[in-house]
PDB file of N, CA and C in Angstrom:
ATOM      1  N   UNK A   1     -12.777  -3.772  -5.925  1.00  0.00           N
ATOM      2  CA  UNK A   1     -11.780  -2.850  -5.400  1.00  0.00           C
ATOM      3  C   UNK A   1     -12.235  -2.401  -4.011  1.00  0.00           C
ATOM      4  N   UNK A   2     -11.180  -2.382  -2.880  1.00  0.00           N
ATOM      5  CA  UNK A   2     -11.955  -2.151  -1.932  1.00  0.00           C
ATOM      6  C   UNK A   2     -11.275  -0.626  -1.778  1.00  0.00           C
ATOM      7  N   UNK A   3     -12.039   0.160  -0.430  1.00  0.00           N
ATOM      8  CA  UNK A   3     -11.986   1.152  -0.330  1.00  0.00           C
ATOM      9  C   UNK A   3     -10.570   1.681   0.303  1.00  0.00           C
ATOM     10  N   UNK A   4      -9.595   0.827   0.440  1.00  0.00           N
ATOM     11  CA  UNK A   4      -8.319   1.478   0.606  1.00  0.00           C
ATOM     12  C   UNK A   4      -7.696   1.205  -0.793  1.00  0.00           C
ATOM     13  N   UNK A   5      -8.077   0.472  -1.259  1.00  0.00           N
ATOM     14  CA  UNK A   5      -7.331   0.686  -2.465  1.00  0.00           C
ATOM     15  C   UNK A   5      -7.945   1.593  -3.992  1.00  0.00           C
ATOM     16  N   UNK A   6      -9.264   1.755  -3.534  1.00  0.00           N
ATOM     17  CA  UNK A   6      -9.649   3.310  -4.201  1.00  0.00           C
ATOM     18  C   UNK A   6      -8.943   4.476  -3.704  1.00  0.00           C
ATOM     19  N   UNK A   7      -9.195   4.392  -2.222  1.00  0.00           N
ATOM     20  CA  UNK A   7      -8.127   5.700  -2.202  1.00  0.00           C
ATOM     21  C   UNK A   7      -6.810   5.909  -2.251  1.00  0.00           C
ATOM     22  N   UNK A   8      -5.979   5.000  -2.156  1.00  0.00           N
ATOM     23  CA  UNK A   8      -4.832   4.838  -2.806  1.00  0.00           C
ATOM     24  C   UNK A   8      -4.626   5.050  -4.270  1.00  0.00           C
ATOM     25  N   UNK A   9      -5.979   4.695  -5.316  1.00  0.00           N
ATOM     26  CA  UNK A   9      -5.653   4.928  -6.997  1.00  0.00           C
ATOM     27  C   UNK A   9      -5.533   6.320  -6.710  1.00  0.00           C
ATOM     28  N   UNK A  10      -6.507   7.027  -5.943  1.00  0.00           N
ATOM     29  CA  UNK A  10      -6.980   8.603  -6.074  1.00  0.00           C
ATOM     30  C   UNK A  10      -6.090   9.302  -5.833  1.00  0.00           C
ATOM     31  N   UNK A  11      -5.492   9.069  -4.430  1.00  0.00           N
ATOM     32  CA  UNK A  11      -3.724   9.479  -3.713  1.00  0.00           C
ATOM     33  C   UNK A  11      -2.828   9.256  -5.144  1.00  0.00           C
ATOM     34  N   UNK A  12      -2.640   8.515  -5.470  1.00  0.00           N
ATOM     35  CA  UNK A  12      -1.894   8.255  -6.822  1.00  0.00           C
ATOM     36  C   UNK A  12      -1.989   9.332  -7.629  1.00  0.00           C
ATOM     37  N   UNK A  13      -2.942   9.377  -7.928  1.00  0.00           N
ATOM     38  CA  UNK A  13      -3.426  10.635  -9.218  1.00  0.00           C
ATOM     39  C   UNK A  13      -3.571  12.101  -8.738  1.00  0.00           C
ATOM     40  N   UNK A  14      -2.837  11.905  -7.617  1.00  0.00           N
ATOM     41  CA  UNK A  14      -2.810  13.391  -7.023  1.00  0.00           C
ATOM     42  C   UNK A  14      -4.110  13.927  -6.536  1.00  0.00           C
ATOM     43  N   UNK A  15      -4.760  13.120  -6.297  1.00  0.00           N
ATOM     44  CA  UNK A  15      -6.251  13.959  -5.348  1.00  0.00           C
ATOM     45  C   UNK A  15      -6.526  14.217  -4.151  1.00  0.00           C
ATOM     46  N   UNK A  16      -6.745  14.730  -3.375  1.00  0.00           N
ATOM     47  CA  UNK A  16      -6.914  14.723  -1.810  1.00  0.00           C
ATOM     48  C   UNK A  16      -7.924  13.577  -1.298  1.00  0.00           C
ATOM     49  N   UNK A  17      -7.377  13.033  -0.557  1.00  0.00           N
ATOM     50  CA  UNK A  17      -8.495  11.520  -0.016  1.00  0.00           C
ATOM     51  C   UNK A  17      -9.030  11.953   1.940  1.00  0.00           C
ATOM     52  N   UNK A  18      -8.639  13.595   2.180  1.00  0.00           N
ATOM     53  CA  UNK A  18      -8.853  13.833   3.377  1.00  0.00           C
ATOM     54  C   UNK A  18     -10.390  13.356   4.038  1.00  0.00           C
ATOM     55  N   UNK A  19     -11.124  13.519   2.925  1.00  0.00           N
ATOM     56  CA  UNK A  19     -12.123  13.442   3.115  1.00  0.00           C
ATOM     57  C   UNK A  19     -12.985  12.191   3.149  1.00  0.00           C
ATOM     58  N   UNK A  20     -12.162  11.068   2.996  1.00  0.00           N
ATOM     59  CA  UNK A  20     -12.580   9.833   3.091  1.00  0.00           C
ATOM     60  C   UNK A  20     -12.379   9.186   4.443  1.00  0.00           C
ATOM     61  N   UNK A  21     -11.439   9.940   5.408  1.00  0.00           N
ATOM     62  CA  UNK A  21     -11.188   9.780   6.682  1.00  0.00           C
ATOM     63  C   UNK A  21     -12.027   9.330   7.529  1.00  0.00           C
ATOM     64  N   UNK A  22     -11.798   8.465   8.387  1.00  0.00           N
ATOM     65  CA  UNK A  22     -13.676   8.348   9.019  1.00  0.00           C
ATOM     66  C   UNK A  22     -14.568   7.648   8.476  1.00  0.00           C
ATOM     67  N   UNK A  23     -14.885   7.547   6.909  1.00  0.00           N
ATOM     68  CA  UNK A  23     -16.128   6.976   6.552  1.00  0.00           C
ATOM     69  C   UNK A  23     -15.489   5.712   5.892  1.00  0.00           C
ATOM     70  N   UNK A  24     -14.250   5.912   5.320  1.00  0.00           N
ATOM     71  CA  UNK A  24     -14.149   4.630   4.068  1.00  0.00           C
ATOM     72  C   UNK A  24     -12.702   4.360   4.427  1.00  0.00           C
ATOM     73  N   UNK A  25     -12.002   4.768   4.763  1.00  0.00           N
ATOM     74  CA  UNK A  25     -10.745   4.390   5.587  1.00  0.00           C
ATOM     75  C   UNK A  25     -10.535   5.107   6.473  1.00  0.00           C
ATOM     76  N   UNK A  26      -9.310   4.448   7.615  1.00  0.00           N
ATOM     77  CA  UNK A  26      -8.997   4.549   8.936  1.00  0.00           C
ATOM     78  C   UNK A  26      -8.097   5.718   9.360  1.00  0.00           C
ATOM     79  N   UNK A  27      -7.401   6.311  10.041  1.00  0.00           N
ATOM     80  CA  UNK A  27      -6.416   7.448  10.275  1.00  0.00           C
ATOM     81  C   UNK A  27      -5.604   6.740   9.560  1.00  0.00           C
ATOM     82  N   UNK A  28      -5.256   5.122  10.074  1.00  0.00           N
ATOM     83  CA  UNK A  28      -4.258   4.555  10.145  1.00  0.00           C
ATOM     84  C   UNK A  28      -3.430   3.862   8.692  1.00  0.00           C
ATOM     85  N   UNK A  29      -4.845   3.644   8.082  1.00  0.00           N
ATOM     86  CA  UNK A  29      -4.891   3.336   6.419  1.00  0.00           C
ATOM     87  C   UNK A  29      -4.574   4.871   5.622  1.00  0.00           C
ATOM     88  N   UNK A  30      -4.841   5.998   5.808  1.00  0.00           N
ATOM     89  CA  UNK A  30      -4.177   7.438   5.181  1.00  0.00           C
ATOM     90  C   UNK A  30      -2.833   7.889   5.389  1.00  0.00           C
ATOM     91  N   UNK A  31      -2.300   6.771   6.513  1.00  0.00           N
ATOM     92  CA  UNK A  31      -1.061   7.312   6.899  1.00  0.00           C
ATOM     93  C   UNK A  31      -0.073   6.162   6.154  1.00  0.00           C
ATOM     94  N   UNK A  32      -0.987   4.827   5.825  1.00  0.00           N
ATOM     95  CA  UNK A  32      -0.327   3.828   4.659  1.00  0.00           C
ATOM     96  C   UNK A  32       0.031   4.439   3.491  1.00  0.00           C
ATOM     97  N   UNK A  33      -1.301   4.767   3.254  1.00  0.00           N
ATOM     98  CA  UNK A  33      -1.033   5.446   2.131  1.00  0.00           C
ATOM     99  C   UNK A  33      -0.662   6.902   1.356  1.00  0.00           C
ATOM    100  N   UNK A  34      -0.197   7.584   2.358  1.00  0.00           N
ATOM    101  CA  UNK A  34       0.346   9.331   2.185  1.00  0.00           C
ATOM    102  C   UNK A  34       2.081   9.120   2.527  1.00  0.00           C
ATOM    103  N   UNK A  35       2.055   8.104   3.929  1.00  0.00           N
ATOM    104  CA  UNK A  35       3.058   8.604   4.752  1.00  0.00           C
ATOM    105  C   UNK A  35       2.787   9.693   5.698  1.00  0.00           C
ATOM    106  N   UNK A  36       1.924  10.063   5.740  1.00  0.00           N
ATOM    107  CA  UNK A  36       2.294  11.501   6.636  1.00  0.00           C
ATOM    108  C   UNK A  36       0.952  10.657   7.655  1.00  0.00           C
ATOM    109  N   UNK A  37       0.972  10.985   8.922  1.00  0.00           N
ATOM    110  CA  UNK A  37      -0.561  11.333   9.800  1.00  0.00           C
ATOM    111  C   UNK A  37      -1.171  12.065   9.251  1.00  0.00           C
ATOM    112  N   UNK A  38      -2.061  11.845  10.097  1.00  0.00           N
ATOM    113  CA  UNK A  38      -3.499  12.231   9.686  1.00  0.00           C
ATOM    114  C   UNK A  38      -3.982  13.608  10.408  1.00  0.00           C
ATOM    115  N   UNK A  39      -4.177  14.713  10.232  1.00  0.00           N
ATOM    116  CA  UNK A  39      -4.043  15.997  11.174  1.00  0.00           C
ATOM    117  C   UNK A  39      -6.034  16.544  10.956  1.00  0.00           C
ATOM    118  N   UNK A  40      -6.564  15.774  10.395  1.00  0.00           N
ATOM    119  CA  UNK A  40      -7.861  16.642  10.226  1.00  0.00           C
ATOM    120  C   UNK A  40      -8.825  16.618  11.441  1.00  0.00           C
ATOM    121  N   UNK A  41      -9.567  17.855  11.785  1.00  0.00           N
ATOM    122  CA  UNK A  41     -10.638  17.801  13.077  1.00  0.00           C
ATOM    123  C   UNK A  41     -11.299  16.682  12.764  1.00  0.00           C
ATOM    124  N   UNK A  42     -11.670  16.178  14.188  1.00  0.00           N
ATOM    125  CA  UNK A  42     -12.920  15.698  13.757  1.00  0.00           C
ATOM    126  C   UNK A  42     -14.011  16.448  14.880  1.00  0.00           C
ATOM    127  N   UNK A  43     -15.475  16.573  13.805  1.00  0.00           N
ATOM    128  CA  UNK A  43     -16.802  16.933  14.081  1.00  0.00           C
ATOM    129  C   UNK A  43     -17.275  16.190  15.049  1.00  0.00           C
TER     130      UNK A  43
END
């Protein structure tokens, strides 16, 4: 399973995946999979 499609099961099941931003998928892959952009700071 790769890591957009873990966070996609997780998005599924109603979990927040904000936090995978940056390390394990892309802005661009959260916005595949939410629909919405991506609005979080980055550090």
């Amino acid at each position: 399973m790769s890591d957009f499609e873990f966070c996609s099961m997780l998005h599924s099941w109603g979990c927040p995946i904000e936090q995978y931003v940056g390390r394990q998928i892309t802005e661009d892959q959260y916005k595949q999979i939410t629909g919405n952009d991506y609005v979080g700071g980055k550090s």
